[in-house]
C-alpha atoms as a PDB file:
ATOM      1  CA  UNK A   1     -11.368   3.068  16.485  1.00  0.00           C
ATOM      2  CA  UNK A   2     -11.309   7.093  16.877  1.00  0.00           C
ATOM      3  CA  UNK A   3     -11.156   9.429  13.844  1.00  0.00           C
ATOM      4  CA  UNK A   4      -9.774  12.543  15.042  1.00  0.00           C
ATOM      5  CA  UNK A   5      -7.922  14.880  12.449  1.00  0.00           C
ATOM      6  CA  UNK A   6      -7.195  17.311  15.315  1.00  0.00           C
ATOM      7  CA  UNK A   7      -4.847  14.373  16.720  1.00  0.00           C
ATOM      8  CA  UNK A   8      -2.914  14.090  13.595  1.00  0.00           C
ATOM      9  CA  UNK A   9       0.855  14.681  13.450  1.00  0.00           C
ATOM     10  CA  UNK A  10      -0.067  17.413  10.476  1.00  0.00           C
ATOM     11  CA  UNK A  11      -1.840  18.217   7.677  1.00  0.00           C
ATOM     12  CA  UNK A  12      -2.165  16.422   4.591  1.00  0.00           C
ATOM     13  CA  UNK A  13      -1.990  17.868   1.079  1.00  0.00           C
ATOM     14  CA  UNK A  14      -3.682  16.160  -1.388  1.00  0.00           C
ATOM     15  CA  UNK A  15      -5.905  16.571  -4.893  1.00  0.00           C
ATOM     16  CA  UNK A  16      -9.044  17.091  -4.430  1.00  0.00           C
ATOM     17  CA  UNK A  17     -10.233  13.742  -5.199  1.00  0.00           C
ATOM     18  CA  UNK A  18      -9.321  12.831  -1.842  1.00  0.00           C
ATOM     19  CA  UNK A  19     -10.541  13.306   2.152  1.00  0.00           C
ATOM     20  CA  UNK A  20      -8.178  12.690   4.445  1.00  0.00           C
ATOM     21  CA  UNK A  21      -9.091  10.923   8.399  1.00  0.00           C
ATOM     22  CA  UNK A  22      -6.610  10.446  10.416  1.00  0.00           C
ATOM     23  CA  UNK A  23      -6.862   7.428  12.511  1.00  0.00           C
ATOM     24  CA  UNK A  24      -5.948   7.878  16.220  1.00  0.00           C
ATOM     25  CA  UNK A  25      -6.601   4.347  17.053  1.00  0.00           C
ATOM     26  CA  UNK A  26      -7.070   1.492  15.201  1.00  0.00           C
ATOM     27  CA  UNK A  27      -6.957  -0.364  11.955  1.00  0.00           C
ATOM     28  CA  UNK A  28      -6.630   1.725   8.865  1.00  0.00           C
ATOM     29  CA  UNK A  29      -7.537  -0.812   6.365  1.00  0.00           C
ATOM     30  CA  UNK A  30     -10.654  -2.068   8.561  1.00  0.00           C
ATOM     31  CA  UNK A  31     -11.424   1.642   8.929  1.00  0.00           C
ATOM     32  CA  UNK A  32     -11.598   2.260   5.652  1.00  0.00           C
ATOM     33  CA  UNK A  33     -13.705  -0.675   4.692  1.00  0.00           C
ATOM     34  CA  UNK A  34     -16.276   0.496   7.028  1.00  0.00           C
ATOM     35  CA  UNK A  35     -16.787   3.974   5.624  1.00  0.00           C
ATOM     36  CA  UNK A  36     -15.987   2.933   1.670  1.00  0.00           C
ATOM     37  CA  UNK A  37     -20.186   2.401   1.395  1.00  0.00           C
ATOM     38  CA  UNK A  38     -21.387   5.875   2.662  1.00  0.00           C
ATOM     39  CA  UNK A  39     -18.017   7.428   2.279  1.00  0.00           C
ATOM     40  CA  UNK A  40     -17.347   6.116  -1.197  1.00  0.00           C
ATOM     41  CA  UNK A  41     -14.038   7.191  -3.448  1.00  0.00           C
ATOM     42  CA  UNK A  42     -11.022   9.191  -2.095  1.00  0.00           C
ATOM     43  CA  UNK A  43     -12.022   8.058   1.468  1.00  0.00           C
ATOM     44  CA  UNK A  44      -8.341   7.918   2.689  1.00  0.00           C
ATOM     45  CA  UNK A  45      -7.587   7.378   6.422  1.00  0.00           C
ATOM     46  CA  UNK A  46      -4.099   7.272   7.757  1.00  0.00           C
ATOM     47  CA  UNK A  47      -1.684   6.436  10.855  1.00  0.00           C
ATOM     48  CA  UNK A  48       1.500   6.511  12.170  1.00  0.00           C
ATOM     49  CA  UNK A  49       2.772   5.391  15.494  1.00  0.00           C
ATOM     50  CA  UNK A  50       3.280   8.601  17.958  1.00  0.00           C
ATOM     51  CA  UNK A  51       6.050   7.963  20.597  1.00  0.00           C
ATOM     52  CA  UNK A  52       4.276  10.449  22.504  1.00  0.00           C
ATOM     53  CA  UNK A  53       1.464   8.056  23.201  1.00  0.00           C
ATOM     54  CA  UNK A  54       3.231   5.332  24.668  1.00  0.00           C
ATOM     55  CA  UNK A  55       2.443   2.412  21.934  1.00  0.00           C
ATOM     56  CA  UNK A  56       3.658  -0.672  22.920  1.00  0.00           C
ATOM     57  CA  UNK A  57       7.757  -1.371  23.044  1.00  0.00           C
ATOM     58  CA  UNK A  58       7.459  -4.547  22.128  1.00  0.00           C
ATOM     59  CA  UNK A  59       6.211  -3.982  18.462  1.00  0.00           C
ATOM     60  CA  UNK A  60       7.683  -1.631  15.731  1.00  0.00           C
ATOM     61  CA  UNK A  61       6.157   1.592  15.106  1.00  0.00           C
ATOM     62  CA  UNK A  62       3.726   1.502  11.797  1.00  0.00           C
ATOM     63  CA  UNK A  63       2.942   3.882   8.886  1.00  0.00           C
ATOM     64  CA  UNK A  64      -0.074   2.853   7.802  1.00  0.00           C
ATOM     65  CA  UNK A  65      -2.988   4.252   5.136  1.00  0.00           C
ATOM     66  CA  UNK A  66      -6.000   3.353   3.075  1.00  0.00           C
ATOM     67  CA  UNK A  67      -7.601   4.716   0.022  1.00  0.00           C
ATOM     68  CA  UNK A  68     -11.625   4.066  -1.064  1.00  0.00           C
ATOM     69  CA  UNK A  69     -11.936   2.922  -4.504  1.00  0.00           C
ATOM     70  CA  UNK A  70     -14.974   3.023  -6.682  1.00  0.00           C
ATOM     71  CA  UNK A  71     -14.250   1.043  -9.491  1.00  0.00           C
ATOM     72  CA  UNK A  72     -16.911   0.698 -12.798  1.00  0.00           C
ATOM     73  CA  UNK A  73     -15.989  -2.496 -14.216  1.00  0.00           C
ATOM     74  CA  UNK A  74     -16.094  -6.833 -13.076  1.00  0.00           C
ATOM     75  CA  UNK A  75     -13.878  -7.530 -10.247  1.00  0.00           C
ATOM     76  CA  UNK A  76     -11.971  -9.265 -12.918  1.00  0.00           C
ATOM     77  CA  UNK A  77     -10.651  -6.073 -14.306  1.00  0.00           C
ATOM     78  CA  UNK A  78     -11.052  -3.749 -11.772  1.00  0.00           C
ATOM     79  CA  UNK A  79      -8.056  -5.579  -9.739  1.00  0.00           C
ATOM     80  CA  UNK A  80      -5.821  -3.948 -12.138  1.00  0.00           C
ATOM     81  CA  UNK A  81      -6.206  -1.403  -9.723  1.00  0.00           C
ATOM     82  CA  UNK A  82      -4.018  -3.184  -7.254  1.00  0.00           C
ATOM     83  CA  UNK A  83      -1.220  -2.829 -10.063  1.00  0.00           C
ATOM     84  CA  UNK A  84      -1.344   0.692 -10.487  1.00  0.00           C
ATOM     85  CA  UNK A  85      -1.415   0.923  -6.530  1.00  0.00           C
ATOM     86  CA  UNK A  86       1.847  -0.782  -6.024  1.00  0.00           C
ATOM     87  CA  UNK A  87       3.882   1.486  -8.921  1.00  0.00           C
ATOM     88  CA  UNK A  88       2.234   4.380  -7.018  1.00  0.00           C
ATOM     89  CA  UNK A  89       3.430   3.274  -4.034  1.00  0.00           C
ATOM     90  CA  UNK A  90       7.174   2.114  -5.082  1.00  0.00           C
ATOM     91  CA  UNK A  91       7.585   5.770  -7.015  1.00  0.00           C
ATOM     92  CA  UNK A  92       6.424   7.303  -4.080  1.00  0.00           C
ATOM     93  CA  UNK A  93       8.419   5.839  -2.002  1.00  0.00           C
ATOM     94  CA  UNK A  94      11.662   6.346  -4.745  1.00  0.00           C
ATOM     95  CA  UNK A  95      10.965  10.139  -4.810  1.00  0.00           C
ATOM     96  CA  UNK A  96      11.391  10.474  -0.869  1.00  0.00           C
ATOM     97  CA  UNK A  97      15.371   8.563  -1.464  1.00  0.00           C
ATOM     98  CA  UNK A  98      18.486   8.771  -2.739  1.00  0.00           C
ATOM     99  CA  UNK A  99      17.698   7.406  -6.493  1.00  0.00           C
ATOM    100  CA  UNK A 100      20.687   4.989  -5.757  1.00  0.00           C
ATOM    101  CA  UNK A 101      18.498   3.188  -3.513  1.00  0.00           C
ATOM    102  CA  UNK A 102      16.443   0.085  -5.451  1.00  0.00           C
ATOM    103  CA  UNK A 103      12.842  -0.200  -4.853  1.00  0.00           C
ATOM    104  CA  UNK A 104      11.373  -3.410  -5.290  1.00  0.00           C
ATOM    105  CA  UNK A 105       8.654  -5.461  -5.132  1.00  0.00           C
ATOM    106  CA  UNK A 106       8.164  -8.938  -3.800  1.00  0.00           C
ATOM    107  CA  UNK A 107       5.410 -10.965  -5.647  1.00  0.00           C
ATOM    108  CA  UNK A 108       2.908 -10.148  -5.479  1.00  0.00           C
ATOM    109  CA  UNK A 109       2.765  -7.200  -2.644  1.00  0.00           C
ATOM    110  CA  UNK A 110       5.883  -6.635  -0.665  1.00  0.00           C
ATOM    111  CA  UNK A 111       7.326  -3.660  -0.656  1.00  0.00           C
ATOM    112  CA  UNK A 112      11.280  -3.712  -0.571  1.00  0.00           C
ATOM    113  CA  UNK A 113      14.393  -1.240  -0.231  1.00  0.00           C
ATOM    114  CA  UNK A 114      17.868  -1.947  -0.960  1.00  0.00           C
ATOM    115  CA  UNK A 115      15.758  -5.559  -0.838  1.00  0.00           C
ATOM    116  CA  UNK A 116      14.947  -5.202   2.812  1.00  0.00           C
ATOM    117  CA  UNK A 117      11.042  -5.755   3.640  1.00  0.00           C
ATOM    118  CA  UNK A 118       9.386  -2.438   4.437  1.00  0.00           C
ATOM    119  CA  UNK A 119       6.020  -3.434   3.921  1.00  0.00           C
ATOM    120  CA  UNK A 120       3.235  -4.051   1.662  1.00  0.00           C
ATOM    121  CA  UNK A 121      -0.185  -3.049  -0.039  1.00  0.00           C
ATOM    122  CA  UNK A 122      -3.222  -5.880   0.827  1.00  0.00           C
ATOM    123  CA  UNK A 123      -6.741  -5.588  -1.357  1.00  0.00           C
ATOM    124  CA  UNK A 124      -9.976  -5.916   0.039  1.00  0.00           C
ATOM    125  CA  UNK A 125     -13.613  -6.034  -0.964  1.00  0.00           C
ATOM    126  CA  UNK A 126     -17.098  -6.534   0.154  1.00  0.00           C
ATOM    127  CA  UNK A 127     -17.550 -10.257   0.840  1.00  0.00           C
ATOM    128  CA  UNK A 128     -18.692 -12.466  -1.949  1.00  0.00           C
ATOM    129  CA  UNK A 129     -17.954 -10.254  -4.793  1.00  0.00           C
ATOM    130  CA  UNK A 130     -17.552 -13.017  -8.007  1.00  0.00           C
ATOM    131  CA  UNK A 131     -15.230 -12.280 -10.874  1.00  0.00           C
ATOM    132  CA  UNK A 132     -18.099 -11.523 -13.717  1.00  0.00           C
ATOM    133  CA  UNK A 133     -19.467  -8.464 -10.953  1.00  0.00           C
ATOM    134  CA  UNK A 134     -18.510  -5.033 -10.378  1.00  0.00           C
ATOM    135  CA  UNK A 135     -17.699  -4.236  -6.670  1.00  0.00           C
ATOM    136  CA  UNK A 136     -19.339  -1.381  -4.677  1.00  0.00           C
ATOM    137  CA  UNK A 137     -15.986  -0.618  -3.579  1.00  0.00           C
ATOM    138  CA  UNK A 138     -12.406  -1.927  -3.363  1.00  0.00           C
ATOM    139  CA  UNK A 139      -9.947  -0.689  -0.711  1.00  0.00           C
ATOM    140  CA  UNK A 140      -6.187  -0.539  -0.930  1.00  0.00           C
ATOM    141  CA  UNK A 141      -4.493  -0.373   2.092  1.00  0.00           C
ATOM    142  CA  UNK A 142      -0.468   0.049   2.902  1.00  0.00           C
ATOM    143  CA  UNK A 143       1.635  -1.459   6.108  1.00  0.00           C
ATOM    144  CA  UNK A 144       4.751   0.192   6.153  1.00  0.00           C
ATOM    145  CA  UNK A 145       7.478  -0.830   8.941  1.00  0.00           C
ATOM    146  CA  UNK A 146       7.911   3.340  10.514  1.00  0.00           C
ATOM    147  CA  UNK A 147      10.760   1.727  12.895  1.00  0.00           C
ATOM    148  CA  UNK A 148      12.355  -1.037  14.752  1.00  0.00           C
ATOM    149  CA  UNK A 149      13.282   1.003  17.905  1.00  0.00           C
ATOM    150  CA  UNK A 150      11.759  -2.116  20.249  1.00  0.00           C
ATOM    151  CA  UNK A 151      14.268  -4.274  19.248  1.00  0.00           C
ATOM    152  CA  UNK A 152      17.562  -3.863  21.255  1.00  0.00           C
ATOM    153  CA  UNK A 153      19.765  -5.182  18.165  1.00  0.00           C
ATOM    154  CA  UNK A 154      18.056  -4.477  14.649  1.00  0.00           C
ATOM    155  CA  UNK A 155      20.783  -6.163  12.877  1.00  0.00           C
ATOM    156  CA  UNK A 156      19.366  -9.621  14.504  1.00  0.00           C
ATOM    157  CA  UNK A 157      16.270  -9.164  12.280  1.00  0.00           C
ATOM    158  CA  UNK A 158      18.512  -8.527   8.716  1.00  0.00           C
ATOM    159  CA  UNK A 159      15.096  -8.869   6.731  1.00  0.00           C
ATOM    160  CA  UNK A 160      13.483  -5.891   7.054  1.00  0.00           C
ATOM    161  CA  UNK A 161      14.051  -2.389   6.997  1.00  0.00           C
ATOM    162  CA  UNK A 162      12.069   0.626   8.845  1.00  0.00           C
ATOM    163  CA  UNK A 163      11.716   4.182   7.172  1.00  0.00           C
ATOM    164  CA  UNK A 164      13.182   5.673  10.348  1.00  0.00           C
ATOM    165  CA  UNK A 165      16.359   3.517   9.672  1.00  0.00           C
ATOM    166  CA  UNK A 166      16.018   4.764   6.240  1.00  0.00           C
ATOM    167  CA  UNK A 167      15.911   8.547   7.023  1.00  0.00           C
ATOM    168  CA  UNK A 168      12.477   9.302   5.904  1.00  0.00           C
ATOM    169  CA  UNK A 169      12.056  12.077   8.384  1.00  0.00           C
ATOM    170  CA  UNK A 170       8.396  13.358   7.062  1.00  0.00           C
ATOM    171  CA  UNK A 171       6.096   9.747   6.319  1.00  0.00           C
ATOM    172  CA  UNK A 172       3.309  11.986   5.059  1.00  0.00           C
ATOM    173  CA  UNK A 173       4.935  12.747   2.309  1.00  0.00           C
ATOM    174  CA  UNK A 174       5.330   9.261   1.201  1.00  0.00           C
ATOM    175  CA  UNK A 175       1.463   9.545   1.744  1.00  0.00           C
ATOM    176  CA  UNK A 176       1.006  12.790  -0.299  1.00  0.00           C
ATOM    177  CA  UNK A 177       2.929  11.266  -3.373  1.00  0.00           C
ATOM    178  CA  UNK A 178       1.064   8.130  -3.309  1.00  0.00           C
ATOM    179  CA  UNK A 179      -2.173   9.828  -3.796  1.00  0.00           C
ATOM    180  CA  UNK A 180      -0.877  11.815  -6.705  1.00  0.00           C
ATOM    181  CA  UNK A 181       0.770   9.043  -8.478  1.00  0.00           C
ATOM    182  CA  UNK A 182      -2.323   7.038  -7.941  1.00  0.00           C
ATOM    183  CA  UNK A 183      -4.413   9.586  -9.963  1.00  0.00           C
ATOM    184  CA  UNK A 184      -1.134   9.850 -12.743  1.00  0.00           C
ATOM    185  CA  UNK A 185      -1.662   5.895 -13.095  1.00  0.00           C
ATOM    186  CA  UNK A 186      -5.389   5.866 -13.735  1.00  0.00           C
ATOM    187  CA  UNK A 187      -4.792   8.340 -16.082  1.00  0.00           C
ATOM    188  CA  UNK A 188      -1.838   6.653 -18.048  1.00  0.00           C
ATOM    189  CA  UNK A 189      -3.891   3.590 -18.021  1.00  0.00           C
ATOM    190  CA  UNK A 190      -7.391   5.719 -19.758  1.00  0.00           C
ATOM    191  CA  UNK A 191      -4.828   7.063 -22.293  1.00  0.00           C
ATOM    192  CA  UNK A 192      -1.695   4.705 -22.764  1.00  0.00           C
ATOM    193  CA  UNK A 193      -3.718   1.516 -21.787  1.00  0.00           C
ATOM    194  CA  UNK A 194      -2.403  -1.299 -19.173  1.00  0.00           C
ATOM    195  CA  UNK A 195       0.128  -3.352 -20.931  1.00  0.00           C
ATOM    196  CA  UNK A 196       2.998  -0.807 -20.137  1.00  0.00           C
ATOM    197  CA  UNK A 197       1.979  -0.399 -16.212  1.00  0.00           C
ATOM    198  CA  UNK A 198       1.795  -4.203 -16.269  1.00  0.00           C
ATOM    199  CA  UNK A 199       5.493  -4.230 -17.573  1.00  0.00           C
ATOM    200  CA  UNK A 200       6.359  -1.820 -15.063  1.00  0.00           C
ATOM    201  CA  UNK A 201       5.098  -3.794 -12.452  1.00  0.00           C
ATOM    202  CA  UNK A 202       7.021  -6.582 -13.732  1.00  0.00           C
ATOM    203  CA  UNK A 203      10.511  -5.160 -13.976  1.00  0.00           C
ATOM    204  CA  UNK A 204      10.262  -4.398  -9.974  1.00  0.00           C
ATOM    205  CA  UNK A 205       9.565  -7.680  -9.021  1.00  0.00           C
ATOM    206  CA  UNK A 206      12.655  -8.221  -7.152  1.00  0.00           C
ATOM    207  CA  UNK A 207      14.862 -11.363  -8.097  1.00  0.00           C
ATOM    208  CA  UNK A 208      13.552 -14.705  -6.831  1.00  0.00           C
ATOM    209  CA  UNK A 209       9.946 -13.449  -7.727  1.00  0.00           C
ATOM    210  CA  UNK A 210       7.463 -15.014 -10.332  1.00  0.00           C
ATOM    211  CA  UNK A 211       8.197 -12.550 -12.765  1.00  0.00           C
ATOM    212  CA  UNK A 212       6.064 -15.000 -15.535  1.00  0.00           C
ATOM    213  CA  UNK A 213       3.137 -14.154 -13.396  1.00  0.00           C
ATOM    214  CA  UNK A 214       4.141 -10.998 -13.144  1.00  0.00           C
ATOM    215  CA  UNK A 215       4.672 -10.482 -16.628  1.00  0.00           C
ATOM    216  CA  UNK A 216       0.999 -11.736 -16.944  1.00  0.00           C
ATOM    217  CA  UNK A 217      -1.183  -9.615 -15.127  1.00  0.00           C
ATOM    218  CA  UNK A 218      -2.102  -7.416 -17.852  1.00  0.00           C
ATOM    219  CA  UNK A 219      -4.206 -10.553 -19.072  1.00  0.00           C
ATOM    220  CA  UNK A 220      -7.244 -12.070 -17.848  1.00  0.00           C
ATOM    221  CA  UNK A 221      -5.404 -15.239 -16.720  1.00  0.00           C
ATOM    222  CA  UNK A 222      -2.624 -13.521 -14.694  1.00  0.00           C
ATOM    223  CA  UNK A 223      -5.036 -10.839 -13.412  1.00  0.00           C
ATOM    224  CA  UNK A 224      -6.901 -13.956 -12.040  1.00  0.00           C
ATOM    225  CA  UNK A 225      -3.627 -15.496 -11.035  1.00  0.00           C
ATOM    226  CA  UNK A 226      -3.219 -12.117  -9.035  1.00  0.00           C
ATOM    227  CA  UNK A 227      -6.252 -12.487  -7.441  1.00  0.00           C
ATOM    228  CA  UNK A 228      -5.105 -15.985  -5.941  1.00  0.00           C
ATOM    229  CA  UNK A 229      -1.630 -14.902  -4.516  1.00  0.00           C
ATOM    230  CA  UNK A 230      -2.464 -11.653  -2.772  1.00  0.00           C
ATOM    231  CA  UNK A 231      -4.665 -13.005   0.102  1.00  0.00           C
ATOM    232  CA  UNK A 232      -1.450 -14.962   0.974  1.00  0.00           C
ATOM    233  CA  UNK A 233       0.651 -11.349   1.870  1.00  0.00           C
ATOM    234  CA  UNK A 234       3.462 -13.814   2.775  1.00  0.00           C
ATOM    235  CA  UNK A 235       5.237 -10.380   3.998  1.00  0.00           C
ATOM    236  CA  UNK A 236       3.240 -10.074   6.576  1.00  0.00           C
ATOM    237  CA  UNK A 237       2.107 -11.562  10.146  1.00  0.00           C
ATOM    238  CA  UNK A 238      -1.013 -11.178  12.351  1.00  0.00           C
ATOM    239  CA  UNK A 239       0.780  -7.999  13.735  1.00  0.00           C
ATOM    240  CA  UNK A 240       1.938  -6.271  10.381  1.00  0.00           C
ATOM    241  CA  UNK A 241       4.749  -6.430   8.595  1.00  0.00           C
ATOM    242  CA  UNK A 242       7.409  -9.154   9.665  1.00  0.00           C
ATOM    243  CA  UNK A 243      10.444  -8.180  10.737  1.00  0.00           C
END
């Protein structure tokens, strides 16, 4: 894996919670992981595929990042986190398109547009971590679907969508406005509470979803209930996102 910001196809704005790496090589969410215990919160490392470097044409091209979290509070209630991650990630992506276009989610992780799969957000932790103990650190990480251009007819794989496809000409920026809604959904939650984020997360679920589970992550059941269905990340295959 190489960190090299110098590589990086630009600069990143962000609050100054956050420190950006860009990863040249590699596995963001892995990445991540490895710095979260000296790096700690706002570690965020990023990548997107660079035609210029000659990736592979027989896989799509990949936006991918991953953000260091430090939460305070049992694994049991810090996974709430994962909640306010996907809104921050479906509003980022809705402020980047058309506001005709719907943005969904598949339970419990997918990411959807006009209900085509464009990726996904996974959760990970240091091994072992039980439900009664805080973690030393929680990562989020995102697999977005950047394009299809390996496949010689994209309408042969009707599932999924790429943001290429999609005319999302500047991927950073998804990036950027993920960060900041992030830190807006931390906040609602210390002020407003989590009941109305969980509704939120609810009413994207896209139809066909278990919106009762859905509808019952703001309590400690469904947040456990959470906890069961996300190492699945059904929307994904060994390689990323399925097509």
């Amino acid at each position: 894996m190489v960190l090299d910001n110098h590589s990086a196809p630009r600069a990143l704005v962000l609050p100054p919670p956050y420190t950006a790496h860009w990863l040249a090589q590699g596995d963001t969410q892995t990445q991540a992981c490895l710095l979260a215990p000296d790096h700690g919160a706002g570690t965020l490392v990023w990548h997107c595929s660079m035609p210029e470097t000659g990736r592979r044409g027989t896989m799509a091209g990949r936006f991918d990042f991953a953000v260091v979290l430090e939460p305070d509070v049992p694994l049991a209630e810090a996974r709430k986190a994962f909640v306010l991650g996907m809104l921050a990630l479906g509003d980022a992506l809705a402020a980047h398109c058309p506001p005709e276009r719907a943005v969904t989610f598949g339970w419990p992780s997918e990411l959807r547009l006009d209900a085509g799969r464009l990726g996904g957000m996974r959760l990970h932790l240091p091994d072992g971590v039980a439900e009664d103990e805080v973690p030393d650190w929680m990562v989020l990480g995102v697999e977005l679907i950047a394009d299809r251009d390996h496949l010689t007819d994209p309408g042969s794989k009707p599932a999924s969508v790429s943001l290429k496809e999609e005319d999302f000409t500047d991927p950073p920026a998804i990036l950027e406005s993920f960060a900041a809604y992030l830190m807006l959904n931390f906040d609602r939650m210390a002020h407003g509470g989590y009941p109305a984020l969980a509704e939120r997360f609810a009413e994207k679920i896209a139809s066909g979803g278990t919106m009762a589970e859905a509808v019952d992550v703001q309590d400690a059941d469904g947040l456990a209930r959470l906890g069961d269905a996300l190492p699945q990340a059904a929307w994904r295959d060994d390689h990323g996102p399925r097509l």
